[in-house]
N, C-alpha and C. Protein backbone atom coordinates (compact mmCIF):
# COMPACT_ATOMS: atom_id res chain seq x y z
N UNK A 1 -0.27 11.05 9.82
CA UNK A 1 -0.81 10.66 8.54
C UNK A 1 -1.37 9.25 8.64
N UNK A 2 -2.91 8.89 8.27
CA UNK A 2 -2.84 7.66 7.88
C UNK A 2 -2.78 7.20 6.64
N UNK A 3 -2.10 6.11 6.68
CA UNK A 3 -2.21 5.36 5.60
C UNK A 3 -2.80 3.66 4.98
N UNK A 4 -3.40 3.90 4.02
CA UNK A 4 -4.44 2.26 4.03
C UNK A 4 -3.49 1.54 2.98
N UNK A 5 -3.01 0.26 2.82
CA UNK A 5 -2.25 -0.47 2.22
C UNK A 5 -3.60 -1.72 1.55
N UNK A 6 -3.43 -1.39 0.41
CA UNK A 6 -4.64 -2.08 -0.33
C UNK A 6 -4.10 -2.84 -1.08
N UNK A 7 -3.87 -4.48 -0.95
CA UNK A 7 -3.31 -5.42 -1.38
C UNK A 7 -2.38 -6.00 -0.28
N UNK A 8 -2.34 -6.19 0.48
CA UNK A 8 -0.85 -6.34 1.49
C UNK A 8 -0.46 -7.93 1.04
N UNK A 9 0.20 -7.53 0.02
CA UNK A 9 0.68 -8.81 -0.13
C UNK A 9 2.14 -8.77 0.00
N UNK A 10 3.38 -9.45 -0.45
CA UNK A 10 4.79 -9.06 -0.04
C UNK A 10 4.79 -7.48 -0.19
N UNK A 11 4.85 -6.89 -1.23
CA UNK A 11 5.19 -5.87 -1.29
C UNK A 11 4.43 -4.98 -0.74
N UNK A 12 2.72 -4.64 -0.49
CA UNK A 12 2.30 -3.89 0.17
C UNK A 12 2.42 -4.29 1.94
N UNK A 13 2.84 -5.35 2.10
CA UNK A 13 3.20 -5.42 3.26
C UNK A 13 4.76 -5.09 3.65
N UNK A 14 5.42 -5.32 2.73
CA UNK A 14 6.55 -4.22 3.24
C UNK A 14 6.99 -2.75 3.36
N UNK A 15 6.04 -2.20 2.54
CA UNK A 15 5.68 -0.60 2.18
C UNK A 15 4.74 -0.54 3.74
N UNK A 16 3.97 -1.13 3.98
CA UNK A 16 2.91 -1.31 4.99
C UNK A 16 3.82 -1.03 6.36
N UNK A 17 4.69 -2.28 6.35
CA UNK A 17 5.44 -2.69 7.43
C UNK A 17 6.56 -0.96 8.03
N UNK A 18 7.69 -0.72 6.69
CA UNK A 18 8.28 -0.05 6.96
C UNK A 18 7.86 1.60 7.08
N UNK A 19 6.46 1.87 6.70
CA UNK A 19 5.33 3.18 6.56
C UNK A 19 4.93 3.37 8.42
N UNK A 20 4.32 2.33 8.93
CA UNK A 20 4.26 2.11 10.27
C UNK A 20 5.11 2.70 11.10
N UNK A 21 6.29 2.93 11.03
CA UNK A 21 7.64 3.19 12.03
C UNK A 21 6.93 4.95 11.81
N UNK A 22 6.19 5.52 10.81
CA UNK A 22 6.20 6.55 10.75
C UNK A 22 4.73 7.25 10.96
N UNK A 23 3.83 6.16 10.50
CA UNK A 23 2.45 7.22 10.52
C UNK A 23 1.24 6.08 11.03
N UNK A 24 0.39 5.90 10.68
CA UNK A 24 -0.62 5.19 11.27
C UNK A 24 -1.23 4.24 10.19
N UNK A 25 -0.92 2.94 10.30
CA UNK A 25 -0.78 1.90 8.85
C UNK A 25 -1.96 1.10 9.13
N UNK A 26 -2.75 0.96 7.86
CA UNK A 26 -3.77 -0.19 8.08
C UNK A 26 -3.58 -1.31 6.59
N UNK A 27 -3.38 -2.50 7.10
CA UNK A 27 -3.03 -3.27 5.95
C UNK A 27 -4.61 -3.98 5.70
N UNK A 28 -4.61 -4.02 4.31
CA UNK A 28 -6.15 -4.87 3.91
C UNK A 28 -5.89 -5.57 2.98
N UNK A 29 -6.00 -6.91 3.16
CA UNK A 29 -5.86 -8.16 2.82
C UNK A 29 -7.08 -9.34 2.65
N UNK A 30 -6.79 -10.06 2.04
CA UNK A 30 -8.09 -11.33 2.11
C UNK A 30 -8.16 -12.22 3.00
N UNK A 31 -6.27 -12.53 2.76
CA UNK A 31 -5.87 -14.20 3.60
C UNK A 31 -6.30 -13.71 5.11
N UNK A 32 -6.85 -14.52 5.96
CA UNK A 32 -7.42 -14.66 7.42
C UNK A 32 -6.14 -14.60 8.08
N UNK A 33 -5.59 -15.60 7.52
CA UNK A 33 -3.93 -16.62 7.87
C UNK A 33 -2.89 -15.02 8.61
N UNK A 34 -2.90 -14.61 6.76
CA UNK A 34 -2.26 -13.31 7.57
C UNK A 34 -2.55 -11.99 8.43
N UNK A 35 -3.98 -11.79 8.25
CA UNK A 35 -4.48 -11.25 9.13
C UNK A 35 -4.51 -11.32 10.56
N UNK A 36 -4.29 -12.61 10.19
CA UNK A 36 -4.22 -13.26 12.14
C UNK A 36 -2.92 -13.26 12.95
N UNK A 37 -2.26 -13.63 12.06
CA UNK A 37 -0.45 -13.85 12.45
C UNK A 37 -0.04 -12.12 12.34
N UNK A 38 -0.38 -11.31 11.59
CA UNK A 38 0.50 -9.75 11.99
C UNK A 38 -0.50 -9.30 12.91
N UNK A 39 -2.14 -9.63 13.63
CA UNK A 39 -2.63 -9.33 14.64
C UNK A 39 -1.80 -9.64 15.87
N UNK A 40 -1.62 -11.24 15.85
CA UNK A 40 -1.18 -12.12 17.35
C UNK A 40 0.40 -11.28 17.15
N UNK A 41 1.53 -11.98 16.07
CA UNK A 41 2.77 -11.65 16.73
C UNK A 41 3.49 -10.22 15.52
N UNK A 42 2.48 -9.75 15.12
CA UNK A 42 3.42 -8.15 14.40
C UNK A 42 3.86 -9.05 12.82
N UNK A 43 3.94 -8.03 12.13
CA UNK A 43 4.33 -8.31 10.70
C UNK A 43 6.41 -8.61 10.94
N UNK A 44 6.71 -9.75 10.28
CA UNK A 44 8.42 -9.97 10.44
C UNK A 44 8.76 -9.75 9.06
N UNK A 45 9.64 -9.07 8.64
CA UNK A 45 10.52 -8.57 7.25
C UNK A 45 11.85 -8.94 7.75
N UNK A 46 12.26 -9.98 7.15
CA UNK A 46 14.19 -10.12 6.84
C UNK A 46 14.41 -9.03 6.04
N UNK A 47 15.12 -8.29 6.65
CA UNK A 47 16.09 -7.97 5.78
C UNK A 47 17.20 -8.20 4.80
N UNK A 48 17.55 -7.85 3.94
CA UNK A 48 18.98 -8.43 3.09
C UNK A 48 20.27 -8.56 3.92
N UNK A 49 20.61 -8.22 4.79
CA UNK A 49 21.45 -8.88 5.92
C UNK A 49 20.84 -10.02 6.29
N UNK A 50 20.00 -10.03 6.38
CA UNK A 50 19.55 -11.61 7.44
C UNK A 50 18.73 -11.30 8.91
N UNK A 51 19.00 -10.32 9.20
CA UNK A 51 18.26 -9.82 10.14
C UNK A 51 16.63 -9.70 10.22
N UNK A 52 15.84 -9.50 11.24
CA UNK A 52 14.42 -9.71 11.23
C UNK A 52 13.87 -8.25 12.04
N UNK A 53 12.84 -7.53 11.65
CA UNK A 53 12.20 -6.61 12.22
C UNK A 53 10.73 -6.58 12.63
N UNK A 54 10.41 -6.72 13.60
CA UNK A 54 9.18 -6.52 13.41
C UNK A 54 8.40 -5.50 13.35
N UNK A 55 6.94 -5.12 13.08
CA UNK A 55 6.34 -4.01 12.32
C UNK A 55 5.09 -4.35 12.95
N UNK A 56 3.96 -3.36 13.50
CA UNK A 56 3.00 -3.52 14.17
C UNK A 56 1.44 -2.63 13.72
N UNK A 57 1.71 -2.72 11.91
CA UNK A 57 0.35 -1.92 11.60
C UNK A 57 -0.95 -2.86 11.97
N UNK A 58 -1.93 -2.04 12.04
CA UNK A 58 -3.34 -2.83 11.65
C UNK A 58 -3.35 -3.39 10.50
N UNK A 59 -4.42 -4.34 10.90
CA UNK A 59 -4.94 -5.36 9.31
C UNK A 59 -6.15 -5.62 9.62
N UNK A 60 -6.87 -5.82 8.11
CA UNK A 60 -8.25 -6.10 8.41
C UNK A 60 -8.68 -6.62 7.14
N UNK A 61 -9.49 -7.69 6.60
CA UNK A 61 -10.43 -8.11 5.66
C UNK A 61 -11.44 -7.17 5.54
N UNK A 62 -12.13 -6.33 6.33
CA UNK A 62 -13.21 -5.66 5.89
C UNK A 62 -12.46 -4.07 5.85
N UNK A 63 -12.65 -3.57 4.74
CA UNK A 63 -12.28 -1.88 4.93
C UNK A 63 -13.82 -1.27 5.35
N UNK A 64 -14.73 -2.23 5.00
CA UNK A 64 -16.18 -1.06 5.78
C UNK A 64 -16.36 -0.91 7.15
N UNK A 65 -15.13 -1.61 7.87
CA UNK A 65 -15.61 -1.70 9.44
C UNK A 65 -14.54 -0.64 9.96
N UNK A 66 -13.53 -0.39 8.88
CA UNK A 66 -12.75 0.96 9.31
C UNK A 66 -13.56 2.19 9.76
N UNK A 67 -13.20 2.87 10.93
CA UNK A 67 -14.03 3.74 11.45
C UNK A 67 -13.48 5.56 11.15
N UNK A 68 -12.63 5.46 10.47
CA UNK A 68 -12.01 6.83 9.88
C UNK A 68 -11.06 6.73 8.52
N UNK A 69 -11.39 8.25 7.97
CA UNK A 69 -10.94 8.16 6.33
C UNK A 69 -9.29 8.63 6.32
N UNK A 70 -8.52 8.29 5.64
CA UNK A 70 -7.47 8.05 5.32
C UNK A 70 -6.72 9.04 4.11
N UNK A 71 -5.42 9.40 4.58
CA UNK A 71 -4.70 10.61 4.12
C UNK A 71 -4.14 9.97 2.66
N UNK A 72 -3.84 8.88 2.64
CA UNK A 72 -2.91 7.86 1.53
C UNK A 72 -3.60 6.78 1.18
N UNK A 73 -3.94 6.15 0.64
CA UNK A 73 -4.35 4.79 -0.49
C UNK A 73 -3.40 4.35 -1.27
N UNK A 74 -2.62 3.65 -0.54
CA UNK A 74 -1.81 2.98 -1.52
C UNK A 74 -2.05 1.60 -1.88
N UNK A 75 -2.00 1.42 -3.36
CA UNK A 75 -2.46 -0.24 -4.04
C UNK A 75 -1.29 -0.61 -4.55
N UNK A 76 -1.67 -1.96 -4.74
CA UNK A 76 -0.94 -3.30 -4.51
C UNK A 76 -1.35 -4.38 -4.98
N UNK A 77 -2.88 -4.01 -5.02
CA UNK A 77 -3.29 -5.81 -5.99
C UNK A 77 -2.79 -6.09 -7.38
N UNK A 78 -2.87 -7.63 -7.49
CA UNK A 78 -3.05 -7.09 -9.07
C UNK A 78 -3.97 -6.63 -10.29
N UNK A 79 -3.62 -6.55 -11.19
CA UNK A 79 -4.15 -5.37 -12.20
C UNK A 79 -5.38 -6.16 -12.30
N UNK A 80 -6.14 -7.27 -12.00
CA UNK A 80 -7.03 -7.59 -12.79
C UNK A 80 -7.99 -6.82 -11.25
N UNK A 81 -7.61 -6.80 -9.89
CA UNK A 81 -8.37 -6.33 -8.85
C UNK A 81 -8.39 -4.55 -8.97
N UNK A 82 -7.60 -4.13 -9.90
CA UNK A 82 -7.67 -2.54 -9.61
C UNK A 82 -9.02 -1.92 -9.30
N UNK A 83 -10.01 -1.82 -10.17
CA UNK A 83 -10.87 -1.81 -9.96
C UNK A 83 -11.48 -1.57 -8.14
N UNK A 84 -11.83 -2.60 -8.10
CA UNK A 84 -12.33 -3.18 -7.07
C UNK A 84 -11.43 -2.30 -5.70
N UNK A 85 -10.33 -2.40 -6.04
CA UNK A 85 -9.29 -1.70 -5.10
C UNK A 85 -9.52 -0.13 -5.23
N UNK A 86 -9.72 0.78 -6.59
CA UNK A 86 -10.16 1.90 -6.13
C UNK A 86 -11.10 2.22 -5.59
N UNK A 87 -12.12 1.41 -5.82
CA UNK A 87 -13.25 1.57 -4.78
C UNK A 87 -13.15 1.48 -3.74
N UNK A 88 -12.23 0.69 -3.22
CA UNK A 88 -12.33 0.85 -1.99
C UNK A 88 -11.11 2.04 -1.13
N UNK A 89 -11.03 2.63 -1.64
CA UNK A 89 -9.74 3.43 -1.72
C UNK A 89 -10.73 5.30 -1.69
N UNK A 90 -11.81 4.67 -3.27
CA UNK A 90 -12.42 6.17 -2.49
C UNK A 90 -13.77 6.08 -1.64
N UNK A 91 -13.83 5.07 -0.98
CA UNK A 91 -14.59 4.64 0.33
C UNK A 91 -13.71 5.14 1.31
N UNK A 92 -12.53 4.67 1.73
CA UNK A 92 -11.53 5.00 2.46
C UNK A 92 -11.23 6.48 3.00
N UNK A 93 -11.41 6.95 1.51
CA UNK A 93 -10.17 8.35 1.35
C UNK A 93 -11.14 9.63 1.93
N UNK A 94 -10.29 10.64 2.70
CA UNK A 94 -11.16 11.92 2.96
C UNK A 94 -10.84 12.65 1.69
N UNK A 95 -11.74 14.15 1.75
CA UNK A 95 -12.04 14.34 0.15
C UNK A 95 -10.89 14.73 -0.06
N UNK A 96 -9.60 15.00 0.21
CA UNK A 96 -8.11 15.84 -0.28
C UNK A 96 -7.19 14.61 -0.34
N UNK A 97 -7.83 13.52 -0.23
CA UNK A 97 -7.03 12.39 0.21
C UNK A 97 -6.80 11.69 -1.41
N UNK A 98 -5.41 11.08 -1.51
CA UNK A 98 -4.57 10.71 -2.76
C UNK A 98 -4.42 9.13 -2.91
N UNK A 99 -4.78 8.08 -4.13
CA UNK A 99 -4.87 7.03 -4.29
C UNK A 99 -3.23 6.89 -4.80
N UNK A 100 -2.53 6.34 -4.69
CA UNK A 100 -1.07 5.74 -5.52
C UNK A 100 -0.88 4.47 -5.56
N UNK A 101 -0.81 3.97 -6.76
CA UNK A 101 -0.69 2.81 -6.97
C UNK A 101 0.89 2.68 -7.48
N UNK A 102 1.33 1.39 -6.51
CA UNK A 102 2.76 0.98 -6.93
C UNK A 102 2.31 -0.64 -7.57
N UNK A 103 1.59 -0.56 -8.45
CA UNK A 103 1.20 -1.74 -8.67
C UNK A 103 2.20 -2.06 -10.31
N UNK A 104 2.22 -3.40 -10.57
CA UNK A 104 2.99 -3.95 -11.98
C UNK A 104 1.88 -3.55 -13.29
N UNK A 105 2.18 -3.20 -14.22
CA UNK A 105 1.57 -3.22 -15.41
C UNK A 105 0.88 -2.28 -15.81
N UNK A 106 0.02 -1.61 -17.05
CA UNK A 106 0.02 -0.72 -17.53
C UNK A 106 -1.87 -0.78 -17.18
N UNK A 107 -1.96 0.80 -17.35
CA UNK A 107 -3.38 0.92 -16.88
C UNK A 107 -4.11 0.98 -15.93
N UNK A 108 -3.68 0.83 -14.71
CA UNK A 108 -4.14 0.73 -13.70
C UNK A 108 -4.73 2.52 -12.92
N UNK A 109 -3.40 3.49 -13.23
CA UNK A 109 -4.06 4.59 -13.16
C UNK A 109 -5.24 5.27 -13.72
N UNK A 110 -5.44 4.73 -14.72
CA UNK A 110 -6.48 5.18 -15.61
C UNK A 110 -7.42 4.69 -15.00
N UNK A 111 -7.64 3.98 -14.47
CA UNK A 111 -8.90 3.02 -13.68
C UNK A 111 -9.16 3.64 -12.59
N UNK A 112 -8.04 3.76 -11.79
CA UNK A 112 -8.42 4.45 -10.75
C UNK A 112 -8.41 5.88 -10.74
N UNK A 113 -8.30 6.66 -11.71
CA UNK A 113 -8.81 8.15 -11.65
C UNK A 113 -9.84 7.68 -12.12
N UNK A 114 -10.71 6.91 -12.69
CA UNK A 114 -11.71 7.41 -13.14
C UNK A 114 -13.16 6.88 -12.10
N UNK A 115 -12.16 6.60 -11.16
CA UNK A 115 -12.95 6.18 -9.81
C UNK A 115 -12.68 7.33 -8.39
N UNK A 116 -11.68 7.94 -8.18
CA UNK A 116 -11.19 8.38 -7.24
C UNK A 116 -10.84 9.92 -8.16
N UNK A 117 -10.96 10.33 -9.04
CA UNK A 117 -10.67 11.29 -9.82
C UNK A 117 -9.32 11.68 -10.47
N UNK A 118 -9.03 12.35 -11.30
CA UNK A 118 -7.54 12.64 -12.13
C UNK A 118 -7.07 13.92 -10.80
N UNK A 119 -7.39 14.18 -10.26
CA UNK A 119 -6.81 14.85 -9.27
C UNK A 119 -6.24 14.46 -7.85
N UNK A 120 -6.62 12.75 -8.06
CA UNK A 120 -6.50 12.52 -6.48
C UNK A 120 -5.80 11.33 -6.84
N UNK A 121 -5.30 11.10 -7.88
CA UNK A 121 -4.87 9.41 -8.69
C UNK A 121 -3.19 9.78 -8.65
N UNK A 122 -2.27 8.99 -8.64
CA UNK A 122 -0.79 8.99 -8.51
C UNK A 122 -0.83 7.50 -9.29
N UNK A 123 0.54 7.93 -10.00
CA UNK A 123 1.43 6.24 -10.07
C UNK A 123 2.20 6.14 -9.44
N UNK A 124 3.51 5.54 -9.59
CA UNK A 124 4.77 5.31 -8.89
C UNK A 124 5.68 4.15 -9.66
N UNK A 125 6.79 4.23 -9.84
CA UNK A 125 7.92 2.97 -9.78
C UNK A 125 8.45 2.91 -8.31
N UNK A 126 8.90 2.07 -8.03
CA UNK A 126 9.52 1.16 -6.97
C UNK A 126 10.31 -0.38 -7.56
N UNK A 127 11.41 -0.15 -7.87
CA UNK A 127 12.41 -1.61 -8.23
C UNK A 127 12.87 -2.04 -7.02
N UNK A 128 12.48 -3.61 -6.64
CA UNK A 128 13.09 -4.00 -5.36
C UNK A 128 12.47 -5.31 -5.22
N UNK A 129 12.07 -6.24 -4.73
CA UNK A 129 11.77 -7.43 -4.71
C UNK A 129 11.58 -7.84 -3.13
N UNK A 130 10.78 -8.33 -3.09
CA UNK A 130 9.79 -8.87 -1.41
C UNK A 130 9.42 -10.26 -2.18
N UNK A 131 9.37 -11.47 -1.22
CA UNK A 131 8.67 -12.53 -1.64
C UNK A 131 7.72 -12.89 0.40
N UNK A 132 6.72 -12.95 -0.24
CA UNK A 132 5.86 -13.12 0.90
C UNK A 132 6.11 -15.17 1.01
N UNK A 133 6.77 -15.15 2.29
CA UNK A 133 7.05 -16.50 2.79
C UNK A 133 6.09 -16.96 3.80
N UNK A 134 5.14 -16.56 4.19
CA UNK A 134 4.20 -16.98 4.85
C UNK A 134 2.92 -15.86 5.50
N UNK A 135 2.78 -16.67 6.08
CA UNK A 135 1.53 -15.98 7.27
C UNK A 135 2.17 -14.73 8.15
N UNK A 136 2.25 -13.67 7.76
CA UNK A 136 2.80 -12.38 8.52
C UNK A 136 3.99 -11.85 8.84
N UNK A 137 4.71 -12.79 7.44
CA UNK A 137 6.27 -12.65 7.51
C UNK A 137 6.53 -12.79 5.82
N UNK A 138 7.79 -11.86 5.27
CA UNK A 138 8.02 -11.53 4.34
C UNK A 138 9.74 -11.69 4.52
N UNK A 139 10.73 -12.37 2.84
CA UNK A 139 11.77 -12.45 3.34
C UNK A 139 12.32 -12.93 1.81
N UNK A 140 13.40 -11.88 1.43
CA UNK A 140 14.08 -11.53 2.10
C UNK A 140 13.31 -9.87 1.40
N UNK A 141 13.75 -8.35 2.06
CA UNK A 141 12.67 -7.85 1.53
C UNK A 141 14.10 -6.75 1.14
N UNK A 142 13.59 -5.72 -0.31
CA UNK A 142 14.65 -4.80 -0.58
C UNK A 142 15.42 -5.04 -1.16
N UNK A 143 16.05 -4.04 -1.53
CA UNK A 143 17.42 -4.28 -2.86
C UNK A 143 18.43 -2.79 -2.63
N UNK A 144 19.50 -3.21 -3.01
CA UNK A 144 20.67 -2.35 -2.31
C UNK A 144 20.08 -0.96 -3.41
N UNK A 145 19.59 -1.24 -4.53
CA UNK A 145 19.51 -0.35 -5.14
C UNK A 145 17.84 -0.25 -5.91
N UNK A 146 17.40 0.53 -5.05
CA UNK A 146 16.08 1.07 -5.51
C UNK A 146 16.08 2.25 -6.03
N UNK A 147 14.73 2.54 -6.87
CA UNK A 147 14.39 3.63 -7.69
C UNK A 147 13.20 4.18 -7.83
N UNK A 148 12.75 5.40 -7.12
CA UNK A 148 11.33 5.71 -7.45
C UNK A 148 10.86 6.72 -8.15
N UNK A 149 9.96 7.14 -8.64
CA UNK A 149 9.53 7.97 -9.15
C UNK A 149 7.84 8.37 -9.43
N UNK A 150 7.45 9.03 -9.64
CA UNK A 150 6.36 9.29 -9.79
C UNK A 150 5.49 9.97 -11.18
N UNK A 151 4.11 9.75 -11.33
CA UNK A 151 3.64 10.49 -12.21
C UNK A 151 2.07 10.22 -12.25
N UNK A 152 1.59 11.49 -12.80
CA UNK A 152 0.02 11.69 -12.65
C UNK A 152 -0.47 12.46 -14.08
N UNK A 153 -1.40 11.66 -14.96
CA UNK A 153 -1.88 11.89 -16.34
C UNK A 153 -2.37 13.69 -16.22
N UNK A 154 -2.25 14.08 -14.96
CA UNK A 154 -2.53 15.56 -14.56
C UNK A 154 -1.76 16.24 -13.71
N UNK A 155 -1.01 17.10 -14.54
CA UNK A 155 -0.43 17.97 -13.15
C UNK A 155 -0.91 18.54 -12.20
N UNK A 156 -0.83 19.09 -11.08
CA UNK A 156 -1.21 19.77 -10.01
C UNK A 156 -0.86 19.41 -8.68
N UNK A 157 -1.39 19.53 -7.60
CA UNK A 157 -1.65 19.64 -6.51
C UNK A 157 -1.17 18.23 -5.92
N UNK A 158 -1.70 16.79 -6.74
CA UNK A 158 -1.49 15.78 -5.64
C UNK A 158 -0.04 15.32 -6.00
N UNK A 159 0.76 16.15 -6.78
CA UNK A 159 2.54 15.65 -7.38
C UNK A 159 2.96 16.57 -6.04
N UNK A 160 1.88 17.62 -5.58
CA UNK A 160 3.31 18.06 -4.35
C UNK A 160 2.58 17.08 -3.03
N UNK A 161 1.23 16.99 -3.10
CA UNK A 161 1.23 15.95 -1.95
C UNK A 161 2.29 14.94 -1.76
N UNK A 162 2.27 14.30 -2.95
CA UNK A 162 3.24 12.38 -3.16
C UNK A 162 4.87 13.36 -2.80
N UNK A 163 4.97 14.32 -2.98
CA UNK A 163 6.37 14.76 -2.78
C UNK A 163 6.51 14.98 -1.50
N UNK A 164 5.18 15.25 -1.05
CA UNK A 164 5.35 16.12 0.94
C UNK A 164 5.24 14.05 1.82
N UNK A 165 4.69 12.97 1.00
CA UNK A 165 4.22 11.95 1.07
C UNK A 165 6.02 11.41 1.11
């Protein structure tokens, strides 16, 4: 599976980071800083023990220089970039391919179905807390007790994708 992480900021870089161990991760970001530091030495996440992991997705400032379309779109900016982020999401996406946004605040799905379509649009909760401490390192990341869930202004087809997801 690939997957494109649109916003990689703490939290899409830890979704980013810990997604990697499993499928084929591309993080897209602005900062150079961090682009450069999870290129040279891998993305680092503390864990809530104290411990450090490292994580080895791609990153890139440009999504037009990506050379293949993508199974997952997951966003991350904030709400005032949604926009801008579904677009580039259904640039990204092959045509069966699903946008989910784990992003804060209200509205954001609506934006992006009406860019990427009501058939290919997901929300999500995720409770947990990441604070991005620098250039390609995140800390401390997670919470003993997380909660997710999902939902789409349309039933069908992409609620069993995000479930097979």
């Amino acid at each position: 599976m690939r997957i494109a992480i649109i916003g990689a900021g703490a939290m899409g870089s830890l979704f980013g980071g810990l997604l990697s161990t499993a499928a084929e991760v591309t993080l897209i970001r602005r900062s150079e800083d961090h682009i450069r530091a999870v290129s040279e030495k891998g993305l680092v996440i503390e864990k809530n023990d104290g411990s450090f992991q490292t994580y080895h997705p791609s990153v890139t400032a440009a999504p037009e220089s990506i050379g293949h379309k993508f199974d997952l779109a997951l966003i991350f900016t904030k709400s005032y970039d949604t926009e801008s982020a579904a677009k580039i999401a259904q640039k990204l996406l092959h045509n069966s391919g699903v946008a989910l946004t784990l992003q804060n605040g209200m509205g954001n799905l609506e934006i992006i179905e009406e860019i990427v379509g009501k058939d290919r649009a997901v929300a999500g909760v995720y409770v947990s807390r990441c604070n991005d401490t620098g250039s390609g390192s995140g800390a401390p990341c997670g919470s003993r007790r997380n909660h997710d869930s999902g939902y789409s202004s349309e039933a069908g087809s992409v609620e069993r994708d995000c479930q097979s997801i």
